[in-house]
C-alpha atoms as a PDB file:
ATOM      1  CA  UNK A   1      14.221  -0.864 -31.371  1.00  0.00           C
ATOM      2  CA  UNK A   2      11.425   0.728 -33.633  1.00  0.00           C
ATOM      3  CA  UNK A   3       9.996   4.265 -32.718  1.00  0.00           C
ATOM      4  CA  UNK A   4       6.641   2.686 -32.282  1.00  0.00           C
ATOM      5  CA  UNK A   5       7.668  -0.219 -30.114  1.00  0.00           C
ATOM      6  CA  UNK A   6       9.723   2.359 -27.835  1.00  0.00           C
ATOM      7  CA  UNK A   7       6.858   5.027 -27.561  1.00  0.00           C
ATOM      8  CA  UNK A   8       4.578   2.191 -26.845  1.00  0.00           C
ATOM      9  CA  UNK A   9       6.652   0.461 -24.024  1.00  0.00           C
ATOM     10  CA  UNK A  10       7.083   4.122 -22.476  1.00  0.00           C
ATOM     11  CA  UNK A  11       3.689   4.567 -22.548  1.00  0.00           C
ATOM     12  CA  UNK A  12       2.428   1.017 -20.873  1.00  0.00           C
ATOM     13  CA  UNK A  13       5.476   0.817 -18.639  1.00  0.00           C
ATOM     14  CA  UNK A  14       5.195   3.523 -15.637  1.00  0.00           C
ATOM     15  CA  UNK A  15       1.247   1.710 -14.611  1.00  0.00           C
ATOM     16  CA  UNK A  16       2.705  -1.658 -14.655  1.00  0.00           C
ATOM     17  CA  UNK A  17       5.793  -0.488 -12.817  1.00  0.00           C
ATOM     18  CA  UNK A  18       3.309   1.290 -10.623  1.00  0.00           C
ATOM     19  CA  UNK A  19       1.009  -1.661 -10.215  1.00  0.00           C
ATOM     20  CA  UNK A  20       3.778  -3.726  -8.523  1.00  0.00           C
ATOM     21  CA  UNK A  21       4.272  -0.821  -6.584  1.00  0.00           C
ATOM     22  CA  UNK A  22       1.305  -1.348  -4.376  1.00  0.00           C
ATOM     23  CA  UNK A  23       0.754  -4.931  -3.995  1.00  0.00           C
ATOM     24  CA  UNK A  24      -1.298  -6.471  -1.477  1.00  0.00           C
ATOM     25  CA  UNK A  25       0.278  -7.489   2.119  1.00  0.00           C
ATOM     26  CA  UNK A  26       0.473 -10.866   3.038  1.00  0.00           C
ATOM     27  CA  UNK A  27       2.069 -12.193   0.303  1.00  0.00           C
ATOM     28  CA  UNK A  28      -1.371 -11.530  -1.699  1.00  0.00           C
ATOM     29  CA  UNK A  29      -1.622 -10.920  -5.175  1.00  0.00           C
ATOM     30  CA  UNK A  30      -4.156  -8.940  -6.987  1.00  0.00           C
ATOM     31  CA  UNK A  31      -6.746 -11.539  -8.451  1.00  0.00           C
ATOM     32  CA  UNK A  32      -6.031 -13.940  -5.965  1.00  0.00           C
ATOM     33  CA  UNK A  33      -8.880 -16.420  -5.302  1.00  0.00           C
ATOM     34  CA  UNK A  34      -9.719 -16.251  -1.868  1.00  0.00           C
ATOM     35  CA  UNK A  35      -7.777 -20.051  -0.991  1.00  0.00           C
ATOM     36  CA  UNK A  36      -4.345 -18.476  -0.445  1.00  0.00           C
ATOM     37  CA  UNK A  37      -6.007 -16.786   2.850  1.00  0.00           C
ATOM     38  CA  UNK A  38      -8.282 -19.333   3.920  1.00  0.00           C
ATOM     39  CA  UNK A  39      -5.017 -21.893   3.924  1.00  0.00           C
ATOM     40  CA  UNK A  40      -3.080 -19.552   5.813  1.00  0.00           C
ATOM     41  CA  UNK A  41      -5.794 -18.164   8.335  1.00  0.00           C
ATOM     42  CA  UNK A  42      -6.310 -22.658   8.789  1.00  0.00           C
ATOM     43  CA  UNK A  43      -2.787 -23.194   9.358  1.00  0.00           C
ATOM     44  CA  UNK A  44      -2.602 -20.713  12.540  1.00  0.00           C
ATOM     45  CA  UNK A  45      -6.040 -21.584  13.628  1.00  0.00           C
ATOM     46  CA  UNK A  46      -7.784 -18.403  12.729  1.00  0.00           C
ATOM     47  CA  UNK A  47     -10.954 -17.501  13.015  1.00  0.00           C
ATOM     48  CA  UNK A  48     -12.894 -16.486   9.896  1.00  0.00           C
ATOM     49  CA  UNK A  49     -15.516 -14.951   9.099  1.00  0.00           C
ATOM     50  CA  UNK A  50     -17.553 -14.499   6.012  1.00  0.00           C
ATOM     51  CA  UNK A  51     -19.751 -12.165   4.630  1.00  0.00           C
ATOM     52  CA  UNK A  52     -22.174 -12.418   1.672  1.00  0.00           C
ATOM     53  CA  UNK A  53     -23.686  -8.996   1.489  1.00  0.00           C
ATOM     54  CA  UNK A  54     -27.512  -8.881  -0.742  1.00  0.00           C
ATOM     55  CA  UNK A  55     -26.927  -5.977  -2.473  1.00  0.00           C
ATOM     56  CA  UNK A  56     -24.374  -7.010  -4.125  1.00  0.00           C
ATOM     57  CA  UNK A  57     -23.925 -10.257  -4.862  1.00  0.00           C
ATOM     58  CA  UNK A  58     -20.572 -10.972  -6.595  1.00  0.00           C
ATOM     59  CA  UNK A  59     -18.971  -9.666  -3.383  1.00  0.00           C
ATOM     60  CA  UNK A  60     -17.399 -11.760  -0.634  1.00  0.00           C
ATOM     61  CA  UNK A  61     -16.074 -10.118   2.386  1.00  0.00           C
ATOM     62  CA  UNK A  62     -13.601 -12.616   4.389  1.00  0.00           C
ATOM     63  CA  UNK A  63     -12.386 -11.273   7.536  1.00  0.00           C
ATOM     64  CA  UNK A  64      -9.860 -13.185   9.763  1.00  0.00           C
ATOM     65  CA  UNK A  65      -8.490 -12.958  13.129  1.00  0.00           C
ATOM     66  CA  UNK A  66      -7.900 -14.234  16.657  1.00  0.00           C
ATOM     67  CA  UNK A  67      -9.777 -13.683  19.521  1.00  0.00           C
ATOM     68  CA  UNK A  68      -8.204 -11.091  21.766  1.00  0.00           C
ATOM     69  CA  UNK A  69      -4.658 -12.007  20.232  1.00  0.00           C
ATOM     70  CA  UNK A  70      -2.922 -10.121  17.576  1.00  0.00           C
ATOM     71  CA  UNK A  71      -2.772 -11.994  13.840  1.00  0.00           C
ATOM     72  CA  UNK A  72       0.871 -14.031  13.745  1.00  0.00           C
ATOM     73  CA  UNK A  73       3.668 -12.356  13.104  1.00  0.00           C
ATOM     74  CA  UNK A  74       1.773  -8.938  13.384  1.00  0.00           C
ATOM     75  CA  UNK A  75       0.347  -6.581  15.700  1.00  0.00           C
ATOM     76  CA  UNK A  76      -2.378  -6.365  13.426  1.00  0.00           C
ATOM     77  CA  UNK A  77      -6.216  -7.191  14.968  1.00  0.00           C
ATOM     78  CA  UNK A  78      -7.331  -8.383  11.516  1.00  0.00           C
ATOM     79  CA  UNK A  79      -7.595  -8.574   8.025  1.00  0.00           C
ATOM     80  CA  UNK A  80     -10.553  -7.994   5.744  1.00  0.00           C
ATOM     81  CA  UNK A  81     -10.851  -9.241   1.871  1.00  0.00           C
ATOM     82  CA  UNK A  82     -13.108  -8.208  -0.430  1.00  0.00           C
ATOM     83  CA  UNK A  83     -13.254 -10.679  -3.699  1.00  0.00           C
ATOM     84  CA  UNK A  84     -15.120  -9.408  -6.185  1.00  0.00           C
ATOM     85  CA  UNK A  85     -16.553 -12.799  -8.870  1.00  0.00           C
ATOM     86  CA  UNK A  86     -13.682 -14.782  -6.659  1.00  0.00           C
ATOM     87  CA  UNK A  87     -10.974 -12.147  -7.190  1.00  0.00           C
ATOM     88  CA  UNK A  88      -9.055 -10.219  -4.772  1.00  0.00           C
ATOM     89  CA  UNK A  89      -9.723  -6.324  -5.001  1.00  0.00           C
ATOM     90  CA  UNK A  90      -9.347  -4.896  -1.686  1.00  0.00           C
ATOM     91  CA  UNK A  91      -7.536  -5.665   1.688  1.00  0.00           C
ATOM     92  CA  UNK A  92      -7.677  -4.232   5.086  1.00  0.00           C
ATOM     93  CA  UNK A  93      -5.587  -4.441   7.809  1.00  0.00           C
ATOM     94  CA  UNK A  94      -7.078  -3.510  11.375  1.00  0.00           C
ATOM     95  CA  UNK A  95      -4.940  -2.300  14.245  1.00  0.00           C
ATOM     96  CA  UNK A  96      -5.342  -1.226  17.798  1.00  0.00           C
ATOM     97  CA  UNK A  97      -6.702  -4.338  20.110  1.00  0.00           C
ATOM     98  CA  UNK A  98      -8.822  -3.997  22.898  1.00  0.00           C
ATOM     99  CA  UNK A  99      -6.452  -3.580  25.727  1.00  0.00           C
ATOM    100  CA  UNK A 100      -4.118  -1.062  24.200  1.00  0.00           C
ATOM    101  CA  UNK A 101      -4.158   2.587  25.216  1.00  0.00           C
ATOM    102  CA  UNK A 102      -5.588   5.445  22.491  1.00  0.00           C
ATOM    103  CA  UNK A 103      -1.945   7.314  23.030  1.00  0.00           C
ATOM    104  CA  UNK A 104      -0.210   3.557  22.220  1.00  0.00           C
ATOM    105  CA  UNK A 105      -1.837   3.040  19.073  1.00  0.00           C
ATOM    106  CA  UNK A 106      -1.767   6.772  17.858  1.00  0.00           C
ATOM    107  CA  UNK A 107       1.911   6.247  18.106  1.00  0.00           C
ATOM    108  CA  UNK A 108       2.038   3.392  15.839  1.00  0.00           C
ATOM    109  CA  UNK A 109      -0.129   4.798  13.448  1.00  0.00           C
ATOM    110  CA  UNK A 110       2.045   7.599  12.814  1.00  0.00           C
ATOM    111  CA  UNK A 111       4.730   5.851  12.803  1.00  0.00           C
ATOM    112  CA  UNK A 112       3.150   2.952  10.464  1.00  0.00           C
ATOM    113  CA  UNK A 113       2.197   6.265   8.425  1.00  0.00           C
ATOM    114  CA  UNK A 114       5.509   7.683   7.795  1.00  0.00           C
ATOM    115  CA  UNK A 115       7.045   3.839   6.800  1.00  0.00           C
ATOM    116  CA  UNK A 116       4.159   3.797   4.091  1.00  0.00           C
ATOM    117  CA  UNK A 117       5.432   7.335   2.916  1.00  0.00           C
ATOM    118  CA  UNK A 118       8.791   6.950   2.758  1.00  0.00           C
ATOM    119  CA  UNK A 119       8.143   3.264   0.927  1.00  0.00           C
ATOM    120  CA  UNK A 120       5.863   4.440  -1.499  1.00  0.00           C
ATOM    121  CA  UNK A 121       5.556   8.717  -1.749  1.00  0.00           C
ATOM    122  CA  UNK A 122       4.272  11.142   0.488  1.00  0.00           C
ATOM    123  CA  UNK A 123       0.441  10.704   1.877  1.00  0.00           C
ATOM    124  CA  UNK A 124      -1.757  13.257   1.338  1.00  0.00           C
ATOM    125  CA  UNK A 125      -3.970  14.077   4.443  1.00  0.00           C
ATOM    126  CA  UNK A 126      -7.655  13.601   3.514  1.00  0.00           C
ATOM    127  CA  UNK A 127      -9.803  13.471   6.639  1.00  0.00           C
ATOM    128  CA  UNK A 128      -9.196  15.118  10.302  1.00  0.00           C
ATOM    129  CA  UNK A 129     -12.774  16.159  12.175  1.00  0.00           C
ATOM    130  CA  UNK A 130     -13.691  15.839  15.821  1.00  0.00           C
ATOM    131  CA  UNK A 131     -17.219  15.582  16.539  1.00  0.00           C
ATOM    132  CA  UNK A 132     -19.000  15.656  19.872  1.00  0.00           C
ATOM    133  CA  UNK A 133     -22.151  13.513  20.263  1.00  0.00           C
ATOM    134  CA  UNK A 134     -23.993  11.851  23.643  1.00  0.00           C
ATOM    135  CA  UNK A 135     -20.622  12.597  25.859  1.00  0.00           C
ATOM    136  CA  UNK A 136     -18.835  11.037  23.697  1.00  0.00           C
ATOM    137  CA  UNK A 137     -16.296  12.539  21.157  1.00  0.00           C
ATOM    138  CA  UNK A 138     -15.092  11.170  18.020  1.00  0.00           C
ATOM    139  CA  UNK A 139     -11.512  11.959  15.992  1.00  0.00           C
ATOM    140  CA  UNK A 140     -11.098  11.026  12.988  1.00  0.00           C
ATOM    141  CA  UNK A 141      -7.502  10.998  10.920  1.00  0.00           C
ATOM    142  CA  UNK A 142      -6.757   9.696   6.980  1.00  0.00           C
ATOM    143  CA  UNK A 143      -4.450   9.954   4.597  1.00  0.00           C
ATOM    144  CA  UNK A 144      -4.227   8.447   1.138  1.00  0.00           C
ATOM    145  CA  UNK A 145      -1.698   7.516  -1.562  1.00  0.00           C
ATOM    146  CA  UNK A 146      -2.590   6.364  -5.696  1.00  0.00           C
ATOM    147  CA  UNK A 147       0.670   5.889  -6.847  1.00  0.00           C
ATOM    148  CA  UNK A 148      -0.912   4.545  -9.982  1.00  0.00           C
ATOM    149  CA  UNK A 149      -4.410   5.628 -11.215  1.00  0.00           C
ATOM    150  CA  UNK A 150      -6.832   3.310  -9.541  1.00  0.00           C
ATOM    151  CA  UNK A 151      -4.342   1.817  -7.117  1.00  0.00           C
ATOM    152  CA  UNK A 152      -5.513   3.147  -3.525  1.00  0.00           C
ATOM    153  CA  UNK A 153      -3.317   3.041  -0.356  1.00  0.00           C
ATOM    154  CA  UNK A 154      -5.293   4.496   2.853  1.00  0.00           C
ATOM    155  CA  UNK A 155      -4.299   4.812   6.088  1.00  0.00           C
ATOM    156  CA  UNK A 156      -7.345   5.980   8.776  1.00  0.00           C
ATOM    157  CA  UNK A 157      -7.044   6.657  12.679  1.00  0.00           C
ATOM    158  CA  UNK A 158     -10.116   6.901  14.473  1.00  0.00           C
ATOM    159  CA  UNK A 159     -10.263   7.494  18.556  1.00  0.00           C
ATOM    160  CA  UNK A 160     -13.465   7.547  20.704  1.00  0.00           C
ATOM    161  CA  UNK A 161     -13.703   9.366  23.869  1.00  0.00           C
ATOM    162  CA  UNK A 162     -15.969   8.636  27.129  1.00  0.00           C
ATOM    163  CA  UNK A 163     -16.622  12.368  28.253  1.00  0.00           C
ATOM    164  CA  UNK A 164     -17.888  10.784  31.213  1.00  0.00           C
ATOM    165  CA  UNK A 165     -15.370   7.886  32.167  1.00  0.00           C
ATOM    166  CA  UNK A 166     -12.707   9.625  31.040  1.00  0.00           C
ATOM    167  CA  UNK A 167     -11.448   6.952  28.746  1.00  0.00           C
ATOM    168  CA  UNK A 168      -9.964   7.079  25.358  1.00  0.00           C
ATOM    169  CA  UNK A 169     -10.038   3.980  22.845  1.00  0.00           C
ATOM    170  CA  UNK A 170      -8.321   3.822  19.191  1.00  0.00           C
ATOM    171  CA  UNK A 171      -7.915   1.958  16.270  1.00  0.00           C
ATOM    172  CA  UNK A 172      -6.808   2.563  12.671  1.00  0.00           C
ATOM    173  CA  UNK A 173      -6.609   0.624   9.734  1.00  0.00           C
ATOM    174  CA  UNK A 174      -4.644   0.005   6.441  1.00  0.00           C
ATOM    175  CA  UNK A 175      -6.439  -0.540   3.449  1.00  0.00           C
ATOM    176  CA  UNK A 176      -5.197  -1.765   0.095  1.00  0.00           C
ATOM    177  CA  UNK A 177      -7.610  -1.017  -2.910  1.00  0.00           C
ATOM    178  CA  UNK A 178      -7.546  -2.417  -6.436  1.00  0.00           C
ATOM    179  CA  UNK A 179     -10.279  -0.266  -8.489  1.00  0.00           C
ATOM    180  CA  UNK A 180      -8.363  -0.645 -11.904  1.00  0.00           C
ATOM    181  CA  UNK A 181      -9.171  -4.851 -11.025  1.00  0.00           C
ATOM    182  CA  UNK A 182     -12.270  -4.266  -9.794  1.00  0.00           C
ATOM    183  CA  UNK A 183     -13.779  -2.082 -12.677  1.00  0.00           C
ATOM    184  CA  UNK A 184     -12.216  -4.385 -14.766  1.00  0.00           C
ATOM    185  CA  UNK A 185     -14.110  -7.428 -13.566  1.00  0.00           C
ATOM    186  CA  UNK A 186     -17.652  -5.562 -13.630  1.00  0.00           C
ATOM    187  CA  UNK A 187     -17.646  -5.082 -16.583  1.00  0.00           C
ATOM    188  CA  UNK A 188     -16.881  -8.093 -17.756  1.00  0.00           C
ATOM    189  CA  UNK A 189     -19.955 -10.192 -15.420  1.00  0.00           C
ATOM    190  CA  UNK A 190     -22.033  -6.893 -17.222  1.00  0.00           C
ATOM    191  CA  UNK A 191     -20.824  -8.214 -20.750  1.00  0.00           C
ATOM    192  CA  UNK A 192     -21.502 -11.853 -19.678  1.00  0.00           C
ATOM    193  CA  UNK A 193     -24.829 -11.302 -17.649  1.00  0.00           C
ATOM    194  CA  UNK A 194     -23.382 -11.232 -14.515  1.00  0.00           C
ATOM    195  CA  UNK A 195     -23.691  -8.678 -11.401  1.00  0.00           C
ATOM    196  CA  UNK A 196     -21.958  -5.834 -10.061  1.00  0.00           C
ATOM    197  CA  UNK A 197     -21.105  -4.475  -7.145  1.00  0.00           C
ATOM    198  CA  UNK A 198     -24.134  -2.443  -6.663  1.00  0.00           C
ATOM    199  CA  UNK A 199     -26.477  -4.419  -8.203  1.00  0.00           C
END
């Protein structure tokens, strides 16, 4: 094998390794048009919604799930896509229904937490606050993992307590972020006319 060829495969190899480190859950794929979740959120009968924000108009937010029922196969709440010109670049998984205690779903966070760190490197903490506003107080918990430059894994707990009632609700979410993809894809609808995120 040539010196070049060698030092060039050594160089590309470790991102693209990394890349299929961190791939989107549900059998998604990076790029993915958004049809692959639409056919499987119509085949259990669940509810989507879709979201075509004005400020950026290349963007389409899908978010599916079932009303007061956990997605199939998953204790998850929902799931929320973000296609960028009709490819995938972020996912987000939701946890924590309605009728769950705070202490329930804390549990599976951390737990959720240390199965992402063992599967793909230690999380690094990036967010714990507690703030206090009209009786009620909020937590806040995140941690974070780019096992590959622009490759995001995040992992957020938030709880809410009623000073007043005494009552505690949480929720945390999973979110799988593509910004090697997404920067990608702005730039080309810049080079062809096109919008961006932000624009």
């Amino acid at each position: 094998m040539p010196k070049a060829f060698l030092f060039l495969w050594l160089l590309l190899a470790p991102p693209l390794f990394g890349q299929a480190l961190l791939e989107p859950p549900l059998g998604l794929k990076w790029g993915d048009s958004p049809e692959r979740l639409i056919e499987w959120a119509d085949k259990h009968k669940l509810d989507i919604h879709i979201s075509l924000p004005g400020d950026a108009p290349a963007l389409r937010i899908f978010r599916i799930e079932r009303e007061d029922a956990p997605l199939p196969d998953s204790d998850a709440r929902a799931v929320e896509a973000r296609f960028f010109d009709g490819r995938l670049i972020e996912v987000t998984i939701h946890h924590g229904m309605p009728d769950q205690k705070a202490d329930a779903v804390e549990l599976e966070f951390n737990e959720l937490r240390r199965k992402l760190g063992k599967e793909h490197g230690t999380l690094t903490a990036n967010q714990q606050e507690r703030s206090v506003e009209d009786k009620f107080a909020t937590r806040t918990l995140s941690f974070h993992r780019e096992p590959v430059r622009g490759l995001f894994l995040l992992i957020a707990f938030t709880e809410v307590e009623d000073l007043l009632r005494k009552s505690r609700k949480a929720t945390y979410s999973v979110i799988y972020r593509n910004d090697n993809l997404r920067v990608r894809l702005e730039n080309e609808a810049r080079r062809s006319g096109g919008p961006s995120l932000g624009e």
